[in-house]
C-alpha atoms as a PDB file:
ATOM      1  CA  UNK A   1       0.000   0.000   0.000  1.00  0.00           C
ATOM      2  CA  UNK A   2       1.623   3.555  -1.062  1.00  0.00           C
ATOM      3  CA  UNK A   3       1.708   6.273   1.390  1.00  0.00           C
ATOM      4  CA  UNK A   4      -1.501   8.468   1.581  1.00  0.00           C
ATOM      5  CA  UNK A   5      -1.379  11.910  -0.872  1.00  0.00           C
ATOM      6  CA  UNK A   6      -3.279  15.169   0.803  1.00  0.00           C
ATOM      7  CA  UNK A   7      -4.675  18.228  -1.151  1.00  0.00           C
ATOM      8  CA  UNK A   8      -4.536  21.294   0.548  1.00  0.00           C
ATOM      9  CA  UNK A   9      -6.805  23.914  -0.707  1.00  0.00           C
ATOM     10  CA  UNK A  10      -4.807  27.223  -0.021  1.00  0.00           C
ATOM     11  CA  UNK A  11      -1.121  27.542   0.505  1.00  0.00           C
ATOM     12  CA  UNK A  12      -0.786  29.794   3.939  1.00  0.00           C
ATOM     13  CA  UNK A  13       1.277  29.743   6.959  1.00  0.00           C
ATOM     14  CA  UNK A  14      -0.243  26.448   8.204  1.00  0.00           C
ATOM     15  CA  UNK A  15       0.205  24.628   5.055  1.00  0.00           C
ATOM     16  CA  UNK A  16       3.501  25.577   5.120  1.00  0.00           C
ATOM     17  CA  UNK A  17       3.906  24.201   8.556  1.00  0.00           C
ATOM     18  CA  UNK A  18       2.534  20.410   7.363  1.00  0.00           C
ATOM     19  CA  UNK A  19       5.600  20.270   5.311  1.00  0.00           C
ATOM     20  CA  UNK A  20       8.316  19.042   8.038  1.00  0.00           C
ATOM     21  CA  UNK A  21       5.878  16.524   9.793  1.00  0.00           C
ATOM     22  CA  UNK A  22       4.526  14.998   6.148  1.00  0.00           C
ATOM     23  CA  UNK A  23       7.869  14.396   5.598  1.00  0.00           C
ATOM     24  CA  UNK A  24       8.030  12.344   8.543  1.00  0.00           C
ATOM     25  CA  UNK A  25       4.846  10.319   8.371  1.00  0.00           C
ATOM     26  CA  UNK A  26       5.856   9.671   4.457  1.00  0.00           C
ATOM     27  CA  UNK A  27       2.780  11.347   3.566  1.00  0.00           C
ATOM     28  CA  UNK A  28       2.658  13.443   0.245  1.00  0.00           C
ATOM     29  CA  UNK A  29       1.405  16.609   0.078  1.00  0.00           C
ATOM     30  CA  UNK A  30       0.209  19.018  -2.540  1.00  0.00           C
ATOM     31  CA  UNK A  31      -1.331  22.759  -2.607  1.00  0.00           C
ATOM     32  CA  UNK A  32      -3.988  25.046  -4.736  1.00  0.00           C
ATOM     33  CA  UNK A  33      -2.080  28.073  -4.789  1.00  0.00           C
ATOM     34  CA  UNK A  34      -3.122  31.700  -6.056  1.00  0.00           C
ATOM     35  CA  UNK A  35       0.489  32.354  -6.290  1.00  0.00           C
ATOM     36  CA  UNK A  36       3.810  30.752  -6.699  1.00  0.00           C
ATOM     37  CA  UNK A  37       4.895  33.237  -3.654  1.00  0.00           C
ATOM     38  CA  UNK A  38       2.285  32.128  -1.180  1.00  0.00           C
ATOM     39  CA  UNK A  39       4.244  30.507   2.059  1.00  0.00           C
ATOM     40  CA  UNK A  40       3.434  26.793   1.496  1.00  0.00           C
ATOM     41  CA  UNK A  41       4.565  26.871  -2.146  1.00  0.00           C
ATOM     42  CA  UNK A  42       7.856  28.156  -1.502  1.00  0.00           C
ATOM     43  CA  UNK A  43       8.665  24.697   0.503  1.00  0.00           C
ATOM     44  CA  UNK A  44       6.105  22.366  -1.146  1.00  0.00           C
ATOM     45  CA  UNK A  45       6.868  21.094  -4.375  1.00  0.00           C
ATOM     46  CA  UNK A  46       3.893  20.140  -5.756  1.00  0.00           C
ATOM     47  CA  UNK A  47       1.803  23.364  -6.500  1.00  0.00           C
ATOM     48  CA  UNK A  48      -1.149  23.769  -8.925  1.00  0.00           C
ATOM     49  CA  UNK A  49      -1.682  27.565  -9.258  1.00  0.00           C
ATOM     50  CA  UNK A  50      -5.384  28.245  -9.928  1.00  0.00           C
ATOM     51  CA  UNK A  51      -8.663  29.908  -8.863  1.00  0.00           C
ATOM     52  CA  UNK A  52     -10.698  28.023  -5.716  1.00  0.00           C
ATOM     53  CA  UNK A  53     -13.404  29.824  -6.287  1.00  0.00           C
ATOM     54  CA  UNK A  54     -13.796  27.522  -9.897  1.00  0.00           C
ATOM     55  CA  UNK A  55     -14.921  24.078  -9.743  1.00  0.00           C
ATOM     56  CA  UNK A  56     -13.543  22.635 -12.688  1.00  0.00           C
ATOM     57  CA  UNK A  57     -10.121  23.902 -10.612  1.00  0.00           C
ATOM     58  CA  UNK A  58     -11.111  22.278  -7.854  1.00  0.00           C
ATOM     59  CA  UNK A  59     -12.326  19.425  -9.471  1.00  0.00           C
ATOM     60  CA  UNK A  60      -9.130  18.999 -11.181  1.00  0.00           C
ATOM     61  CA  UNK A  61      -6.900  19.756  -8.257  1.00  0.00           C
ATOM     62  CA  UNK A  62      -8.625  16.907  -5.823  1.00  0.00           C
ATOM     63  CA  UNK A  63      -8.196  14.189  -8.086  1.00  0.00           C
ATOM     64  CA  UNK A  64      -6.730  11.293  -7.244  1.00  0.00           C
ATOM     65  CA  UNK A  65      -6.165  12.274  -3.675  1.00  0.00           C
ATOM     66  CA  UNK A  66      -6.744  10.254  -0.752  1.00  0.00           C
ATOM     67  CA  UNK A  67      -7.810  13.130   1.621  1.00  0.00           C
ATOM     68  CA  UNK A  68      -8.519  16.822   0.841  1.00  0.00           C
ATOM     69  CA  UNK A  69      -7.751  19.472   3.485  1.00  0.00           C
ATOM     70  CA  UNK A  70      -8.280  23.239   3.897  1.00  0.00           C
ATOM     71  CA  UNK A  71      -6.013  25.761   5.007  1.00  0.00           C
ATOM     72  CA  UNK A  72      -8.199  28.462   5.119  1.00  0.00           C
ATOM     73  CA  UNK A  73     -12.160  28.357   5.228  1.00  0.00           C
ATOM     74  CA  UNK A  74     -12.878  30.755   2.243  1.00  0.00           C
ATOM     75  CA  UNK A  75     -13.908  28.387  -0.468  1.00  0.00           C
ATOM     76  CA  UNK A  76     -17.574  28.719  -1.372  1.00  0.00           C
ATOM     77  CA  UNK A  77     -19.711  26.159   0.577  1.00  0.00           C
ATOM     78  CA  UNK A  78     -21.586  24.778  -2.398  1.00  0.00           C
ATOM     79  CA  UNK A  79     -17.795  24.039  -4.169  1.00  0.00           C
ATOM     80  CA  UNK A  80     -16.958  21.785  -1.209  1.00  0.00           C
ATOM     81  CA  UNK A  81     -20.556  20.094  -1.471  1.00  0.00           C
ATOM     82  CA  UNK A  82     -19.985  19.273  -4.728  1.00  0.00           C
ATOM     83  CA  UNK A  83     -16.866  17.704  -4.729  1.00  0.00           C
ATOM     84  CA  UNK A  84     -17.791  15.999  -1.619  1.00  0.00           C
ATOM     85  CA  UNK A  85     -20.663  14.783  -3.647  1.00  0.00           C
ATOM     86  CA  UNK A  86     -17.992  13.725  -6.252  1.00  0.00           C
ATOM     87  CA  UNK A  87     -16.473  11.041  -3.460  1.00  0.00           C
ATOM     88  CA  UNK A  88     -13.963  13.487  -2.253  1.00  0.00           C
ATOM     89  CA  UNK A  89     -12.636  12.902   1.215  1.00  0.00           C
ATOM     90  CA  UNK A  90     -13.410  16.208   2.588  1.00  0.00           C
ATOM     91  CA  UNK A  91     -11.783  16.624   6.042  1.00  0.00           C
ATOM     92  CA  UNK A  92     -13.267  18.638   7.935  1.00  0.00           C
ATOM     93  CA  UNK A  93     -16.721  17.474   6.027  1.00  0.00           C
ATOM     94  CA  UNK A  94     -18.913  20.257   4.963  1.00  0.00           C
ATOM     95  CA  UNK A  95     -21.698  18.842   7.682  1.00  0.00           C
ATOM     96  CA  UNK A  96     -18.940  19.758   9.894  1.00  0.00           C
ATOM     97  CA  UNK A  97     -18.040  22.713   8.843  1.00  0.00           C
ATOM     98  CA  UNK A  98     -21.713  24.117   8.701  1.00  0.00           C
ATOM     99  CA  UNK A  99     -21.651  22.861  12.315  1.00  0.00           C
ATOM    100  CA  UNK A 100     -19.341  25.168  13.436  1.00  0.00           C
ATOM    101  CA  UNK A 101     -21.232  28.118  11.832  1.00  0.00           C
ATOM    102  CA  UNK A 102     -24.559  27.308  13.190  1.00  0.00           C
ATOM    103  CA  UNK A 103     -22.252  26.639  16.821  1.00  0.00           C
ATOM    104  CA  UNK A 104     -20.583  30.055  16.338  1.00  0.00           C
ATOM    105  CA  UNK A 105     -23.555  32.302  15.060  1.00  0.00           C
ATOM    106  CA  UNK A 106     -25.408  30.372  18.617  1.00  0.00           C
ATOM    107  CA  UNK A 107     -22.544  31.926  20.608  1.00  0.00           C
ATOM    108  CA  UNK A 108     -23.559  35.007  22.465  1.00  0.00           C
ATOM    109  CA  UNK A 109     -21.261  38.473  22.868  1.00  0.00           C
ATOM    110  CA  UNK A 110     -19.323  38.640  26.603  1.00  0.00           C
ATOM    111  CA  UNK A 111     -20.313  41.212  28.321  1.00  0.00           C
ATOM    112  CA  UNK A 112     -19.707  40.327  31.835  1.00  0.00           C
ATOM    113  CA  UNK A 113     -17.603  42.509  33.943  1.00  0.00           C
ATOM    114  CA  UNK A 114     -16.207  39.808  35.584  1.00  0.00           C
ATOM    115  CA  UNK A 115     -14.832  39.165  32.187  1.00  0.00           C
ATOM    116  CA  UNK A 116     -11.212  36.757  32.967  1.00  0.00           C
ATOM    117  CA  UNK A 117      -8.277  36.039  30.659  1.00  0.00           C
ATOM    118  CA  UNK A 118      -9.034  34.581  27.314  1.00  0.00           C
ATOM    119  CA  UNK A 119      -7.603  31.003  26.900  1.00  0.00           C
ATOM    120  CA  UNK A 120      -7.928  27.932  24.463  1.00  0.00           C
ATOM    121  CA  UNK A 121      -8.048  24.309  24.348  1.00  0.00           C
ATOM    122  CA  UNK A 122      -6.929  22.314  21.173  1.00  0.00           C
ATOM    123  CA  UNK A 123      -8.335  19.494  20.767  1.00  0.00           C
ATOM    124  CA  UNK A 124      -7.639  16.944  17.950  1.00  0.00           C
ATOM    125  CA  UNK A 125     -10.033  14.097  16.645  1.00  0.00           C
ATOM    126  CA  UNK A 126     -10.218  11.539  14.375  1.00  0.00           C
ATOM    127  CA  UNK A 127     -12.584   9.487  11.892  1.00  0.00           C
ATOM    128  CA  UNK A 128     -12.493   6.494  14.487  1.00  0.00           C
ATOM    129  CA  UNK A 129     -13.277   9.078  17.352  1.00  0.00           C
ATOM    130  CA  UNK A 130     -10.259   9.356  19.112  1.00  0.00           C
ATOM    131  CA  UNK A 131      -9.496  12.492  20.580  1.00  0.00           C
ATOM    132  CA  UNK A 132      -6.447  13.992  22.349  1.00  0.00           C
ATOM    133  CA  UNK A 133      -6.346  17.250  24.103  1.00  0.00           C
ATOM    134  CA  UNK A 134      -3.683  19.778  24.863  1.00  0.00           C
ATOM    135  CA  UNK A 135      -3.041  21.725  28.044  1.00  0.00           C
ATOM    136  CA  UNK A 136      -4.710  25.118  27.765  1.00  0.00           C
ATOM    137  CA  UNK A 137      -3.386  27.940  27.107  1.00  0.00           C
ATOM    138  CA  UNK A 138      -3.635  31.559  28.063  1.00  0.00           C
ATOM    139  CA  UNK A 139      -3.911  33.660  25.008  1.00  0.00           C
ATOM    140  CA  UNK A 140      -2.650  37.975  25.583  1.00  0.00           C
ATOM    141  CA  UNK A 141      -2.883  40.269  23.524  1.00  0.00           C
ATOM    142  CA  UNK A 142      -0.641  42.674  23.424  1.00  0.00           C
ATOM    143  CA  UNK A 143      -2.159  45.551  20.419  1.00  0.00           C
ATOM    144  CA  UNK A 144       0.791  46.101  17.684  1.00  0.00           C
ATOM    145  CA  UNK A 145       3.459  43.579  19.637  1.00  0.00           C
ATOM    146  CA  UNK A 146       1.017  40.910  18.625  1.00  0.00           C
ATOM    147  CA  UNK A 147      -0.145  37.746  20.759  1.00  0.00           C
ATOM    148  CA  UNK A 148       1.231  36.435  23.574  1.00  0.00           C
ATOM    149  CA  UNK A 149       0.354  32.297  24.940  1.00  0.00           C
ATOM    150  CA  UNK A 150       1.611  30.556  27.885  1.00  0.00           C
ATOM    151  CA  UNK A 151       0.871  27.296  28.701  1.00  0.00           C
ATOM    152  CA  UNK A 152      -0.365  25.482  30.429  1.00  0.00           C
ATOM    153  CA  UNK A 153      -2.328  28.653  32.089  1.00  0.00           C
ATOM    154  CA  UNK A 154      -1.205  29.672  35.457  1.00  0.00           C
ATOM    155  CA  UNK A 155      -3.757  30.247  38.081  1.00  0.00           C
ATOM    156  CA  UNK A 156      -6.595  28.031  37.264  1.00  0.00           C
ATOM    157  CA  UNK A 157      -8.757  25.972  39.566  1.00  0.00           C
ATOM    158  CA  UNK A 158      -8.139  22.568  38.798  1.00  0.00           C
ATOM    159  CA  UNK A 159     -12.094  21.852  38.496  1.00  0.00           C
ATOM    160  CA  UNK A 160     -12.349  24.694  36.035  1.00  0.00           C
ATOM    161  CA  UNK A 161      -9.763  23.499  34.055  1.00  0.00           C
ATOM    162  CA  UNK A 162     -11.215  20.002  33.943  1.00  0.00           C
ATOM    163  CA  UNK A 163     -14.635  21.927  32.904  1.00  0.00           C
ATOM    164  CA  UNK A 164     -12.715  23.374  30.171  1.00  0.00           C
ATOM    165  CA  UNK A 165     -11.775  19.926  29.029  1.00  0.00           C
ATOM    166  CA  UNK A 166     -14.498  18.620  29.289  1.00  0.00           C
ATOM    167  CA  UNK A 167     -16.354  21.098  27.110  1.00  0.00           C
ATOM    168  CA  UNK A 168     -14.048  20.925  24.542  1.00  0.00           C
ATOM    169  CA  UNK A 169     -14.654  17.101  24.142  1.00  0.00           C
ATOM    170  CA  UNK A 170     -17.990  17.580  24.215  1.00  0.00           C
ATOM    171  CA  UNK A 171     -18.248  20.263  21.163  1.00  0.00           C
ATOM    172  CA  UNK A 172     -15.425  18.668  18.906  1.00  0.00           C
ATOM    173  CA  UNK A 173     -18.013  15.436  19.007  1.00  0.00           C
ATOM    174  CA  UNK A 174     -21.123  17.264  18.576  1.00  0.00           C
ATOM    175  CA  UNK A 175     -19.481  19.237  15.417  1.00  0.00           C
ATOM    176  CA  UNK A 176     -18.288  15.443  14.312  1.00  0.00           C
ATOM    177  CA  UNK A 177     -14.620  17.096  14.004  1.00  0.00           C
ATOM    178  CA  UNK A 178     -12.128  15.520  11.748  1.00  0.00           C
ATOM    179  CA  UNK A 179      -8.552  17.145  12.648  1.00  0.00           C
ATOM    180  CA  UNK A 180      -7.857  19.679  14.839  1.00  0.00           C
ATOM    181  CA  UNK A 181      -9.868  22.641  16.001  1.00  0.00           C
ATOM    182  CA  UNK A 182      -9.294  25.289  18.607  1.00  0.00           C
ATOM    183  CA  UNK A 183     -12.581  26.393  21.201  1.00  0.00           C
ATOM    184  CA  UNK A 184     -11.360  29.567  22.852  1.00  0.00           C
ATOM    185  CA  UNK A 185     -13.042  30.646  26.077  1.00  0.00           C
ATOM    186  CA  UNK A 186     -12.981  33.053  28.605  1.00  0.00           C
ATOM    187  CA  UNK A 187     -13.801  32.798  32.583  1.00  0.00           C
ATOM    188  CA  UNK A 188     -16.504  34.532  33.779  1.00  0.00           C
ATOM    189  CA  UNK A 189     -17.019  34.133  37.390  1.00  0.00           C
ATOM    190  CA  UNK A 190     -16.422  30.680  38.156  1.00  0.00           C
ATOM    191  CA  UNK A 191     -17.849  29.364  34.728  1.00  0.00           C
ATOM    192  CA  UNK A 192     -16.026  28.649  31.381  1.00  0.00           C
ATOM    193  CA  UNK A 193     -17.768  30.447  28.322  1.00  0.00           C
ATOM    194  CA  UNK A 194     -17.194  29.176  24.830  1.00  0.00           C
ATOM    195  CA  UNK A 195     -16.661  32.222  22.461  1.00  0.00           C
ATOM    196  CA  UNK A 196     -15.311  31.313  19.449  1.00  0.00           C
ATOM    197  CA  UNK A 197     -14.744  27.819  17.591  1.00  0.00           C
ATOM    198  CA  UNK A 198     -11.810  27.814  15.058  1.00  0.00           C
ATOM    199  CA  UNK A 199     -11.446  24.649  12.665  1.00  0.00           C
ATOM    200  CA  UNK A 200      -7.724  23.680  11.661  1.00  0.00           C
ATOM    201  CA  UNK A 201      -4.530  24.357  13.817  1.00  0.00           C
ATOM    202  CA  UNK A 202      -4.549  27.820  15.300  1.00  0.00           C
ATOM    203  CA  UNK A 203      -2.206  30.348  16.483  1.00  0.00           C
ATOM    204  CA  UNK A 204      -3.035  29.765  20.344  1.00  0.00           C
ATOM    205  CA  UNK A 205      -1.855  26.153  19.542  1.00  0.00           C
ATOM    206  CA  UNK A 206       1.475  26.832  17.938  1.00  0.00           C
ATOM    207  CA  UNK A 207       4.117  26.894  20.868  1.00  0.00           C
ATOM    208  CA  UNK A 208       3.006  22.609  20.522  1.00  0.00           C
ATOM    209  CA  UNK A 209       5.318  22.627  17.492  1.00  0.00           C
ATOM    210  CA  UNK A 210       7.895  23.160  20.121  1.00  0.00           C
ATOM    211  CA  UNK A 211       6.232  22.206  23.512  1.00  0.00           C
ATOM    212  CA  UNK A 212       4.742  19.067  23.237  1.00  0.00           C
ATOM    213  CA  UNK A 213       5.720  15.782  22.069  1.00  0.00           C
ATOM    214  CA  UNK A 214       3.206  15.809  19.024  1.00  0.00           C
ATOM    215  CA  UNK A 215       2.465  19.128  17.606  1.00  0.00           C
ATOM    216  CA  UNK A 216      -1.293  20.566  16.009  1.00  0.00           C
ATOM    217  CA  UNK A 217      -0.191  20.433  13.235  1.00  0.00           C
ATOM    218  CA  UNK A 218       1.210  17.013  12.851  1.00  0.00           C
ATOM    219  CA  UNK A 219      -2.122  15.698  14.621  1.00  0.00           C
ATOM    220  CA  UNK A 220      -3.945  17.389  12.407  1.00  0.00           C
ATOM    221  CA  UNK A 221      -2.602  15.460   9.609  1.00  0.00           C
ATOM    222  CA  UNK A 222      -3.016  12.144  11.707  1.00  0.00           C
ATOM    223  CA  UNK A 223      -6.453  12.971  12.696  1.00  0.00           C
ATOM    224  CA  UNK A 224      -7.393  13.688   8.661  1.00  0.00           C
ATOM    225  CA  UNK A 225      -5.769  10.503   7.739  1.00  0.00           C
ATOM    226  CA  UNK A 226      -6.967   8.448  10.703  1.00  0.00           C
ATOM    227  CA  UNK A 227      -3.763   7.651  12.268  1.00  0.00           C
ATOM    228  CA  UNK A 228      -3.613   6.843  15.755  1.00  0.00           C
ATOM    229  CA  UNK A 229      -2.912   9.930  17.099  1.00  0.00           C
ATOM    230  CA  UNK A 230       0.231  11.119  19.187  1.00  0.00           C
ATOM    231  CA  UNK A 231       0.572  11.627  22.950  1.00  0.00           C
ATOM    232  CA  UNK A 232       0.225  15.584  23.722  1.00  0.00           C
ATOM    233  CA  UNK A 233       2.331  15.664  26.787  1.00  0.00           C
ATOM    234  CA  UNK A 234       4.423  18.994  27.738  1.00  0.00           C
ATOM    235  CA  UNK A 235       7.876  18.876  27.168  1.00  0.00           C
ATOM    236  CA  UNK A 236       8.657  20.918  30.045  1.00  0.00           C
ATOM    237  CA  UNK A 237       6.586  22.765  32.917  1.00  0.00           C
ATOM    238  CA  UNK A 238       5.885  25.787  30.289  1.00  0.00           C
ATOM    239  CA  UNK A 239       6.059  26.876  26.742  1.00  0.00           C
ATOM    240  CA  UNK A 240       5.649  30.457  26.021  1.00  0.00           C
ATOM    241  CA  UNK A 241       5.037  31.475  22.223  1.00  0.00           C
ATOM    242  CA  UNK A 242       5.185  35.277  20.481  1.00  0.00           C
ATOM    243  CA  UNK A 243       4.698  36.260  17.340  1.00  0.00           C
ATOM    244  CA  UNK A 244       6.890  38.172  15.072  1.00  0.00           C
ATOM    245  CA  UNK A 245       4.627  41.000  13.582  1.00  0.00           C
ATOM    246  CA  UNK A 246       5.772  43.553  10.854  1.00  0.00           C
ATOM    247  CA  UNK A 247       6.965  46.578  11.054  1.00  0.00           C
ATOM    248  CA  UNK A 248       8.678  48.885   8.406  1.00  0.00           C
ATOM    249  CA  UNK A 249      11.955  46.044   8.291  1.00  0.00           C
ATOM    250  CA  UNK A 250      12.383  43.896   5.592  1.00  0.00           C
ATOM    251  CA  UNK A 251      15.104  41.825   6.689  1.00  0.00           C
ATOM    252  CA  UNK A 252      14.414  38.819   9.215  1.00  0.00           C
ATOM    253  CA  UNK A 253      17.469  36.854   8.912  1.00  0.00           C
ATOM    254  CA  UNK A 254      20.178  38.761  10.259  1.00  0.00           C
ATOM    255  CA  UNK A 255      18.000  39.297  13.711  1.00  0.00           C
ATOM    256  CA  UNK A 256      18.245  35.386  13.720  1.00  0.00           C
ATOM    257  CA  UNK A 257      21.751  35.488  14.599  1.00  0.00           C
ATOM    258  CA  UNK A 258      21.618  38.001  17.397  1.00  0.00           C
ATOM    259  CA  UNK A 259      18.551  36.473  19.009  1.00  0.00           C
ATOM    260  CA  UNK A 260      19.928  32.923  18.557  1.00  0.00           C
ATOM    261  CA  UNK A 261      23.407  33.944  19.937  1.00  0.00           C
ATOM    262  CA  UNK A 262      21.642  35.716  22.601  1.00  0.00           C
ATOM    263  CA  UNK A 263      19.036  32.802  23.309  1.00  0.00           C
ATOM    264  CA  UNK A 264      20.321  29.094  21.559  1.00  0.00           C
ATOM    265  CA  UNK A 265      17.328  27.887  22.935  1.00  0.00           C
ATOM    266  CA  UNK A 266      15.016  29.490  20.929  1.00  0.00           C
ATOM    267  CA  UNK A 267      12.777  28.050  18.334  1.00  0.00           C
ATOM    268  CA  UNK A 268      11.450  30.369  15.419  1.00  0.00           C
ATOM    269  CA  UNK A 269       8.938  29.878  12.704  1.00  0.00           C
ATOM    270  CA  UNK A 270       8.865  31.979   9.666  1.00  0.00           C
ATOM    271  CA  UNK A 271       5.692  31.868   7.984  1.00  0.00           C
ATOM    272  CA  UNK A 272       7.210  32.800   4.598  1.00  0.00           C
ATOM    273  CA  UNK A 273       4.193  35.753   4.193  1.00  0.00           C
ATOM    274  CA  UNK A 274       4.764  38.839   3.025  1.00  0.00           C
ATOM    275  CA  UNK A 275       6.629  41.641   4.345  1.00  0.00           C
ATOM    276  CA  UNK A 276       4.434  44.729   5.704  1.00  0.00           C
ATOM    277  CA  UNK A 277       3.421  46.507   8.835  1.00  0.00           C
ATOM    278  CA  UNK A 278       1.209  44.470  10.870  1.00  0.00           C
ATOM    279  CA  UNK A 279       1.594  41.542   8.766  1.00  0.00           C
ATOM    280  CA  UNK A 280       1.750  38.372  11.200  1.00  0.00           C
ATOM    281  CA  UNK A 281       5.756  36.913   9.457  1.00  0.00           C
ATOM    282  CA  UNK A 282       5.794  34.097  12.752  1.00  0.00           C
ATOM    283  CA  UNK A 283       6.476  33.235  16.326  1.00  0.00           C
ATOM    284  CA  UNK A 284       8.972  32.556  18.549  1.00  0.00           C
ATOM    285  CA  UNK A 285       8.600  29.896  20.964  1.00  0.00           C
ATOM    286  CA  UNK A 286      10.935  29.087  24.060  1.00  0.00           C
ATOM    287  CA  UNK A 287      10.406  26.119  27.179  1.00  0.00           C
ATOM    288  CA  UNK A 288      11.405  25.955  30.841  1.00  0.00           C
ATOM    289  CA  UNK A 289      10.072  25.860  33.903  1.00  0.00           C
ATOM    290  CA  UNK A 290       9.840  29.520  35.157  1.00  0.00           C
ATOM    291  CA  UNK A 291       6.882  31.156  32.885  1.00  0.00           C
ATOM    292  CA  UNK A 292       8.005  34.693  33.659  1.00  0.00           C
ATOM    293  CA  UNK A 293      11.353  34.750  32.533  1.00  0.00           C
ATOM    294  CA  UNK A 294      10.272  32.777  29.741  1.00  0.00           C
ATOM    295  CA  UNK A 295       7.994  35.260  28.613  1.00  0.00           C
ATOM    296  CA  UNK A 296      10.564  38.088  28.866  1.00  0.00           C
ATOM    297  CA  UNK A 297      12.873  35.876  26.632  1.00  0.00           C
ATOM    298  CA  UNK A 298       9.997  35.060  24.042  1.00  0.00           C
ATOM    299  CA  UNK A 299       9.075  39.015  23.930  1.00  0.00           C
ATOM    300  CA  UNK A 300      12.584  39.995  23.378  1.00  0.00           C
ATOM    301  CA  UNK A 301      13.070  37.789  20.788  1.00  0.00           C
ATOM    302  CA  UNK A 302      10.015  38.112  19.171  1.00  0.00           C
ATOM    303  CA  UNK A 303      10.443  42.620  19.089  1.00  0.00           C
ATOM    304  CA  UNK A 304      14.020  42.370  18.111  1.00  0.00           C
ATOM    305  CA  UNK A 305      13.056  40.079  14.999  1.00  0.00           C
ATOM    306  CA  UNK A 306      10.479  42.376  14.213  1.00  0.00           C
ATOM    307  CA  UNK A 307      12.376  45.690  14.632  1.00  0.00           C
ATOM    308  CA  UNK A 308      10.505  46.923  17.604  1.00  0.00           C
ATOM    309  CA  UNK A 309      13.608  47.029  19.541  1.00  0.00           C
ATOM    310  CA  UNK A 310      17.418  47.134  18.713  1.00  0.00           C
ATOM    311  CA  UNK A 311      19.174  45.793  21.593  1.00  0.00           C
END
């Protein structure tokens, strides 16, 4: 039996990021692209440039694959129903993906003033119905510097973080999730309220790639092919991720070799997008045990790349 091929409709930062752990599972992977610049097809060979808004493209683009993926959610509903209708191995599945609409138009605003932190829970899941979870993490947001996670949070009850859990099992079943999705909540009170599901590996679940022994992005491909799916354990008490946003710099590799001089341990992602102010480029990730210092490392690392600071 040959190793599984996977479409990917769209060629962004997280298709991009599928390339080092397809490698490693020997699974093939090829992208719809609007351009030969967009991230994933400057490190993924196989590119067919086209419109995903056509379904003869589509159509086209799909065949012959064993699974077809999205990297972003854009493509006109009644194109994925029709090649699902075709036999296509849609994953998420459009009944899912409607799911999550209907879930997310059901959510209502927050408007409590005992509004906590915001956090998220990833939670992967497969055709078979396993699941795995990850620890959660606090997402910050910190304006123009861009977002800020550590994880696992600091300073939650134990039974609210089980709740958490819990509730995030719960929805990735009732939305029948195939692959990876991220429900981000906030604590009101002493209650958990869902405010946003996000299908596909998100930001708040990057510092995995790093921080855990199986990444969401490599369970998301397991979970779309049905692999058993990999132990999400920390690899140390904390991971604390940044991003790199733009400013008016255009040069990100030579602040690689002061921040990695500074700071060996550091792991950075380059997204491969383009260069402009405000533009997310990637994140910086770093693990230890003492959360603080660990986010004064990421931050430092993170504004120096970006041009924010100079020393």
């Amino acid at each position: 039996m040959s190793f599984p091929t996977v479409a990917i409709i769209g060629a962004g930062p997280v298709a991009r990021m599928m390339a080092a752990p397809a490698i490693a599972l020997g699974v093939r992977l090829k992208v719809l692209a609007q351009s030969i610049d967009d991230p994933a097809a400057q490190v993924i060979p196989d590119v067919t440039l086209g419109d995903f808004r056509n379904l003869a493209t589509l159509r086209a683009f799909v065949a012959g694959s064993d699974v077809v993926a999205l990297d972003f959610l854009d493509v006109p509903m009644r194109l994925l129903q029709a090649i699902e209708a075709d036999g296509t191995c849609l994953r998420p599945s459009v009944d899912s993906l409607i799911a999550v609409q209907d879930r997310n138009l059901a959510l209502a605003p927050v408007l409590s003033p005992l509004l906590g932190p915001a956090l998220a829970v990833h939670v992967g899941r497969s055709p078979h119905g396993q699941a795995a979870l990850w620890a959660i993490t606090e997402v910050q947001s910190e304006n123009s510097l861009g977002r800020r996670t550590i994880t696992p949070m600091r300073g939650m009850a134990s039974e609210v973080a089980t709740e958490a859990a819990r509730i995030a099992l719960e929805l990735a079943g009732s939305v029948e999730l195939l692959g990876v999705m991220a429900v981000e909540m906030v604590v009101v009170g002493d209650r958990i309220q869902v405010t946003k599901l996000r299908l596909g590996p998100q930001y708040s679940g990057f510092w995995s790639l790093d921080g855990s022994q199986t990444g969401v992005v490599e369970q998301h491909l397991r979970a779309i092919l049905d692999l058993p799916l990999g132990t999400t354990e920390l690899l140390a008490p904390f991971a604390v991720s940044a991003e790199i946003v733009g400013t008016d710099k255009d040069d990100l590799y030579h602040p690689y070799l002061h921040v990695f001089a500074r700071d060996p341990s550091l792991k950075i992602h380059q997204y491969g997008t383009r260069f402009g102010l405000g533009n997310v480029l990637g994140h910086v990730t770093v693990i230890g045990g003492n959360a603080s210092e660990l986010r004064i490392r990421a931050a430092h690392a993170a504004d120096y790349i970006s041009g924010v600071i100079d020393e």
